[in-house]
Protein backbone atom coordinates (compact mmCIF):
# COMPACT_ATOMS: atom_id res chain seq x y z
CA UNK A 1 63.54 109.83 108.82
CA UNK A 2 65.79 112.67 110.08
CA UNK A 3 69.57 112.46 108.77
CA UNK A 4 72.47 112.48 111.35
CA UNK A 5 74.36 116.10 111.66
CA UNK A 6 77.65 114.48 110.02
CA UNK A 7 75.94 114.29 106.91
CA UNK A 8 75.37 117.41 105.90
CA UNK A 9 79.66 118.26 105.70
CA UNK A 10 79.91 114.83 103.71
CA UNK A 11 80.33 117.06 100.82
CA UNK A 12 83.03 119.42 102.32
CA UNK A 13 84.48 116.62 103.79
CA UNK A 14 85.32 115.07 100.38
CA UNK A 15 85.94 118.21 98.45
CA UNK A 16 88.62 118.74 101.08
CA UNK A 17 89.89 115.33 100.74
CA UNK A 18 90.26 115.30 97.21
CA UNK A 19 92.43 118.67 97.10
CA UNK A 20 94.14 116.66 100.07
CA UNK A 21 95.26 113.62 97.86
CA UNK A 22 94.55 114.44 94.29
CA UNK A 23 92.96 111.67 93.51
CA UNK A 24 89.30 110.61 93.64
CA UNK A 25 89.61 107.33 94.79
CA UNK A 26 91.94 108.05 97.55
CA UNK A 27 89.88 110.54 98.94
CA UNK A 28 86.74 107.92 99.20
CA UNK A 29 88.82 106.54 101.26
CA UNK A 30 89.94 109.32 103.59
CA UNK A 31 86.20 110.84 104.02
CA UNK A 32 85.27 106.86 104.81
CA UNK A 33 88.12 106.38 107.45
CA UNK A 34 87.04 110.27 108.71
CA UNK A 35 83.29 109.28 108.83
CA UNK A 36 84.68 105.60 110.74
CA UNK A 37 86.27 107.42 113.22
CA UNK A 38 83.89 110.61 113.77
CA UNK A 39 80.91 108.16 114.29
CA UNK A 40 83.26 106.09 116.62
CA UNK A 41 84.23 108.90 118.39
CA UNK A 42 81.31 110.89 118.52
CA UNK A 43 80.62 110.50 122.25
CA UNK A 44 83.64 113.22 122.55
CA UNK A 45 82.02 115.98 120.31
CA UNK A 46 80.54 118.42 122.44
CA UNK A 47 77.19 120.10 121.94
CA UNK A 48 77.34 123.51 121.11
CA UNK A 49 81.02 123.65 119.35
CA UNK A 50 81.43 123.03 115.47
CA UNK A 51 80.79 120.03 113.87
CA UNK A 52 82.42 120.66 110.78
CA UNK A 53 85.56 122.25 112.48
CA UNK A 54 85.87 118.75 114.53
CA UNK A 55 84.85 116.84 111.68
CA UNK A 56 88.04 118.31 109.77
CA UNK A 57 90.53 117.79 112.57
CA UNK A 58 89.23 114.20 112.13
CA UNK A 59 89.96 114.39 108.94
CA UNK A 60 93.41 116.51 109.22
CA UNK A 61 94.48 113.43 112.08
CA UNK A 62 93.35 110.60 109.65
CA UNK A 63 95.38 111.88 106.73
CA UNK A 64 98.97 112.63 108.56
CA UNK A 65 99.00 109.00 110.28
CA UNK A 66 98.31 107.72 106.51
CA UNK A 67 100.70 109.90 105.35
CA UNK A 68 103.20 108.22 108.10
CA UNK A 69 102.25 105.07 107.88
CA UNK A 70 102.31 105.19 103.51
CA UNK A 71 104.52 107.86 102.72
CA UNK A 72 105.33 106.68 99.54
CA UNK A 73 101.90 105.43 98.51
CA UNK A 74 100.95 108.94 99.19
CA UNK A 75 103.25 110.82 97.58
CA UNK A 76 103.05 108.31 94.25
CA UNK A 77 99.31 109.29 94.29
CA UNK A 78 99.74 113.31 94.53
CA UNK A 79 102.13 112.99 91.52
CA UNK A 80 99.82 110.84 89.20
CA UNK A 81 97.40 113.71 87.48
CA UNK A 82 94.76 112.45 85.30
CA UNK A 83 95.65 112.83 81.67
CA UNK A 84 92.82 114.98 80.03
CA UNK A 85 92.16 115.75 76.61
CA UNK A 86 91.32 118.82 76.70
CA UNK A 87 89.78 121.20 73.80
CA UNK A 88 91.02 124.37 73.12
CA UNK A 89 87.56 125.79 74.15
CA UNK A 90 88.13 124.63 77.53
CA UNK A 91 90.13 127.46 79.42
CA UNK A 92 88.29 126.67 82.88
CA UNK A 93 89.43 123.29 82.95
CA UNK A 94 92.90 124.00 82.02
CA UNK A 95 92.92 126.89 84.63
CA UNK A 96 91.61 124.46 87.01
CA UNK A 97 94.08 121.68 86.52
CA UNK A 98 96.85 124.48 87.03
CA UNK A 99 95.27 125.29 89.86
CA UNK A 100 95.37 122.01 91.31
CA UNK A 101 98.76 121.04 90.23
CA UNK A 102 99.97 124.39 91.92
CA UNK A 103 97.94 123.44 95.13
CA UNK A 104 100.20 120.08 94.76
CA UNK A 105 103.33 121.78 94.69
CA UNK A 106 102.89 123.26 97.95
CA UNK A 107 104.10 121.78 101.49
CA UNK A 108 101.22 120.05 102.91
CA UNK A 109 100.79 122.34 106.19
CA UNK A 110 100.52 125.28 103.28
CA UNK A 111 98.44 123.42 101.26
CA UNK A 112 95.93 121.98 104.46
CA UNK A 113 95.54 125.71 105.49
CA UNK A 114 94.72 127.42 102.09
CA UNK A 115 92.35 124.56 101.71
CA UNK A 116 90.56 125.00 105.07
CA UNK A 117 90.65 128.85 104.91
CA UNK A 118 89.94 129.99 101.16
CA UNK A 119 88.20 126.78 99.99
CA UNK A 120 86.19 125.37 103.17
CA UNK A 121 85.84 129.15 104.37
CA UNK A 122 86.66 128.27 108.16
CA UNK A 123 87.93 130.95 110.15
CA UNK A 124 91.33 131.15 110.89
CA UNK A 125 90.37 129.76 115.03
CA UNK A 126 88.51 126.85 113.23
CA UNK A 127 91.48 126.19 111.10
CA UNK A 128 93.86 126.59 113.87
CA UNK A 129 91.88 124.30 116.09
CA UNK A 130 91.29 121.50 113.63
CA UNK A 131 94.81 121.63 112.48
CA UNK A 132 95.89 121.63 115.94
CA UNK A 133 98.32 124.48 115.15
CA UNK A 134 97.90 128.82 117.08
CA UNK A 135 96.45 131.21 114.95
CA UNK A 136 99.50 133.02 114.19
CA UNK A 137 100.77 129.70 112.32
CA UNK A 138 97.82 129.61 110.82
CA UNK A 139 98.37 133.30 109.21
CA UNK A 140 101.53 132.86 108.05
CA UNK A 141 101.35 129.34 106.59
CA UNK A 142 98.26 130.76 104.60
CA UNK A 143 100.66 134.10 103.71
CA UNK A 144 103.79 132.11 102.28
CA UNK A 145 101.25 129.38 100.70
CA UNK A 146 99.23 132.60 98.82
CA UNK A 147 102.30 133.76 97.82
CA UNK A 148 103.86 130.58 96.72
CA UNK A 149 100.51 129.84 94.67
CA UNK A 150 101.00 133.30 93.30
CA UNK A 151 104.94 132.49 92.16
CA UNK A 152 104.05 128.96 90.92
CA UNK A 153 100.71 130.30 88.66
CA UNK A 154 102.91 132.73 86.99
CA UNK A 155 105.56 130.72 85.57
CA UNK A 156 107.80 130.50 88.56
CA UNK A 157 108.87 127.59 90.41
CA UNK A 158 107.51 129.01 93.96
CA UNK A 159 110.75 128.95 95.34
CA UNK A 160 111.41 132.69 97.09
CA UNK A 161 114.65 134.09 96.44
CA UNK A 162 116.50 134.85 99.00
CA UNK A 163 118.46 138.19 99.13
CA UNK A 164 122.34 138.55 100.13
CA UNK A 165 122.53 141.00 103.31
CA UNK A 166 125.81 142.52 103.87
């Protein structure tokens, strides 16, 4: 028996959500309530345009009305990190838990974009499409959240100074 064209992004689709949310469980859920509505909703998916892109608008849709509708459910789950023990050995874990806590710190329109762009590898017209947002907002989110990422990983708190012009 063939498999349906959604699930071969079930994988991006909860890699995504889990940098999303930060936390396993909680992105189950999103890539479920994505996959609910996509399947509901699939007579409006065109032929011939990208599934994945419209699979991650779903996705992008689903997560701000949970994020409206359980603000603070949300925001207790981004700030409980796993505690790991971690060997000394293990410099790739360590790098990656940085990595996610920095991706954390970020505003969620930076973090959705550097997500969709450097992790999912859609183009910036795919990202601007399923975040609903032009291209040009697309650039410079992913150009202050790069640079914020930058600040944060070495040892700053990503906040830009701001120069005094006379």
């Amino acid at each position: 028996m063939d498999s349906h064209p959604i699930e071969r992004h079930i994988p991006r689709l909860r890699r995504y959500a889990r940098a999303l949310v930060g936390d396993r469980y909680a992105a189950d859920d999103l890539v479920q309530d994505t996959l609910e509505r996509a399947w509901n909703k699939l007579h409006l998916w065109r032929e011939g345009s990208d599934m994945r892109a419209w699979l991650f608008a779903i996705m992008h849709n689903v997560f701000v009305n949970q994020v409206r509708s359980r603000r603070q459910e949300v925001e207790r789950n981004m700030e409980e990190l796993p505690v790991i023990a971690v060997r000394g050995t293990q410099g790739q874990e360590l790098e990656m838990m940085d990595m996610d806590r920095a991706l954390a710190a970020l505003p969620e329109d930076q973090r959705a974009v550097i997500l969709l762009v450097a992790v999912e590898q859609l183009t910036y017209e795919e990202t601007s499409k399923a975040l609903a947002v032009p291209i040009g907002t697309v650039m410079s989110r992913l150009s202050r959240g790069r640079e914020r990422l930058r600040q944060i990983t070495a040892g700053g708190d990503g906040l830009t100074s701001l120069k005094l012009v006379k």
